[in-house]
Protein backbone atom coordinates (compact mmCIF):
# COMPACT_ATOMS: atom_id res chain seq x y z
CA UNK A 1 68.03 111.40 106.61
CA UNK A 2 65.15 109.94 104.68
CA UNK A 3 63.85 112.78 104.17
CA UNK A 4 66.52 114.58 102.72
CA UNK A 5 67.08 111.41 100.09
CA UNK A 6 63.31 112.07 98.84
CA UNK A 7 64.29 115.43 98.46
CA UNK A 8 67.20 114.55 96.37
CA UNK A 9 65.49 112.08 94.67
CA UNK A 10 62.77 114.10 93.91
CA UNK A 11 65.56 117.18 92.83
CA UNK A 12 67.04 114.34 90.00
CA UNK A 13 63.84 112.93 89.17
CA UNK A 14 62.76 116.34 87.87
CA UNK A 15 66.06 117.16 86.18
CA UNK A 16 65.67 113.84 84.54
CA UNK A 17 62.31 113.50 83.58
CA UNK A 18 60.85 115.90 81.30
CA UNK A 19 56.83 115.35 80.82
CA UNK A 20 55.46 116.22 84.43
CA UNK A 21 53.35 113.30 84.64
CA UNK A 22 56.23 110.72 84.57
CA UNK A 23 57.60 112.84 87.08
CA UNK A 24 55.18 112.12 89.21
CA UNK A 25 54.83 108.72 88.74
CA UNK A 26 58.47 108.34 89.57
CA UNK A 27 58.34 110.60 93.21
CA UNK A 28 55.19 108.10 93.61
CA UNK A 29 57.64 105.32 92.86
CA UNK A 30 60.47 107.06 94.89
CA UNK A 31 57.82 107.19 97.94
CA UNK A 32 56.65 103.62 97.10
CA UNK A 33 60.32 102.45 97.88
CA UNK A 34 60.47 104.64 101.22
CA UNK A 35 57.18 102.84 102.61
CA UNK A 36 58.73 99.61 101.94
CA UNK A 37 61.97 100.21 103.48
CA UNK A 38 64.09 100.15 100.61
CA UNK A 39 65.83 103.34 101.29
CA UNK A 40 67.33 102.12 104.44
CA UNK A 41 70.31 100.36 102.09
CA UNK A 42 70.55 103.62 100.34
CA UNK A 43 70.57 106.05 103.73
CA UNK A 44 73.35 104.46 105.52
CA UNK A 45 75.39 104.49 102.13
CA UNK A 46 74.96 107.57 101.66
CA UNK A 47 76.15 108.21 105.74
CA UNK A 48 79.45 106.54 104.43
CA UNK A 49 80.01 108.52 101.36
CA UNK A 50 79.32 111.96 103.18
CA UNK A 51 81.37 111.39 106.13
CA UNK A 52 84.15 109.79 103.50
CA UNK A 53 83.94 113.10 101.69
CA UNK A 54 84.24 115.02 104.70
CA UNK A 55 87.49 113.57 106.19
CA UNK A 56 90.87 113.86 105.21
CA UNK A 57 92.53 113.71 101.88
CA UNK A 58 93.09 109.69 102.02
CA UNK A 59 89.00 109.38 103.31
CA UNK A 60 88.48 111.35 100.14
CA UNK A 61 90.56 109.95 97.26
CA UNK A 62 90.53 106.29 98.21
CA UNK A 63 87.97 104.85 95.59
CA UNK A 64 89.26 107.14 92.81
CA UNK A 65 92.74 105.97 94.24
CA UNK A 66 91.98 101.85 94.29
CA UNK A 67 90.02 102.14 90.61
CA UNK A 68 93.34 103.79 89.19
CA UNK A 69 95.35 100.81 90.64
CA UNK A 70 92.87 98.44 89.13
CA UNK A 71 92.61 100.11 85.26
CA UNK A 72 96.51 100.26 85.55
CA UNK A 73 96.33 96.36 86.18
CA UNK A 74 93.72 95.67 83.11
CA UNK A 75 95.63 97.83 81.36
CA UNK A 76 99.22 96.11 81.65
CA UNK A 77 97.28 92.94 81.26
CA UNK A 78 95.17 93.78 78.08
CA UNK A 79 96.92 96.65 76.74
CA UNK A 80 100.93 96.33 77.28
CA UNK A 81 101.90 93.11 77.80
CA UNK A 82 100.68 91.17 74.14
CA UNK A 83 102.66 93.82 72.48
CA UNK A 84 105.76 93.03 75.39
CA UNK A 85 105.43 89.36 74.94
CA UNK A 86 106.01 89.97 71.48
CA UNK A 87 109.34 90.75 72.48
CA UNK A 88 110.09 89.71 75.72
CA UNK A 89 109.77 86.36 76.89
CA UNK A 90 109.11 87.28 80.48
CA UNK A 91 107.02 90.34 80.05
CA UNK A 92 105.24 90.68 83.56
CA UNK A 93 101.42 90.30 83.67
CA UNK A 94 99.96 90.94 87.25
CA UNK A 95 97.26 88.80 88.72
CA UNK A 96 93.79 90.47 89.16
CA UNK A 97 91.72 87.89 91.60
CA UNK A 98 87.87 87.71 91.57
CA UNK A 99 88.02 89.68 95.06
CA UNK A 100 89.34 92.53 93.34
CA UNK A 101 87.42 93.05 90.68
CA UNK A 102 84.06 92.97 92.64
CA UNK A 103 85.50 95.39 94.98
CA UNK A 104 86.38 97.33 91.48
CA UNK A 105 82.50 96.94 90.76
CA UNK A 106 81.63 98.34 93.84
CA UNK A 107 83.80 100.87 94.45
CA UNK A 108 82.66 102.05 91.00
CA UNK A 109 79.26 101.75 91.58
CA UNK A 110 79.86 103.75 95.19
CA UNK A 111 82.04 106.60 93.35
CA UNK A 112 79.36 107.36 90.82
CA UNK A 113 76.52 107.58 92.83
CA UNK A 114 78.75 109.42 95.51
CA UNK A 115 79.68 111.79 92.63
CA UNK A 116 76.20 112.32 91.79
CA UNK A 117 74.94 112.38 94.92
CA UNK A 118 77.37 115.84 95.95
CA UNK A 119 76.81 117.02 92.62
CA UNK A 120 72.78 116.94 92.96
CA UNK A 121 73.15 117.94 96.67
CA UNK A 122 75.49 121.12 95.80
CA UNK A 123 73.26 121.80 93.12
CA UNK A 124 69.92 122.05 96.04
CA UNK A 125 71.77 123.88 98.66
CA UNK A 126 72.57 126.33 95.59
CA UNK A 127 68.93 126.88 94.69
CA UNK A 128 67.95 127.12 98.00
CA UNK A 129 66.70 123.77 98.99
């Protein structure tokens, strides 16, 4: 598995970077990381996001599912309920504890670089990698 994440690393990196010698300074830096065993946190992340994508619809959709209950949240808090205060005295606002938002941050966090991750990885098995 290690492997393949230099690989993909290495695929972004030179989408990303255009002058060739940063390139290589960043698949030096990329390599860097794997000798110190910094890519182990990364590897069995990315275990759980591919074998989340490949399960069933609910395995799938739960992060973009939990960050749409969240923004609803924010946005009856922030967004709806100082204009329905204005007019109703007992306009609900929902509670949104600490817990929740840092599993917000997190399951952002994991959705992006999940979404990345199969985009970059469809975009290698495309080209032949």
């Amino acid at each position: 598995m290690i492997g393949s994440i230099i690989d993909i690393g290495s695929t972004i990196i030179d989408k990303i970077w255009p002058d060739a010698g940063e390139r290589e300074k960043a698949k030096l830096r990329l390599v860097e990381l794997q000798s110190r065993g910094e890519l182990v946190e990364i590897e069995s992340r990315l275990k759980v996001m591919l074998a989340e994508m490949s399960g069933n619809w609910l395995q799938r959709s739960w992060r973009p599912i939990l960050m749409l209950t969240i923004i609803a949240i924010v946005a009856n808090n922030y967004l709806l309920y100082p204009y329905m205060a204005l007019f109703w005295d007992e306009a609900p606002i929902l509670d949104l504890p600490k817990q929740l938002w840092s599993l917000m941050e997190l399951g952002l966090g994991g959705y992006v670089v999940g979404r990345s991750a199969e985009k970059v990885t469809k975009a290698w098995r495309e080209n032949g990698g």
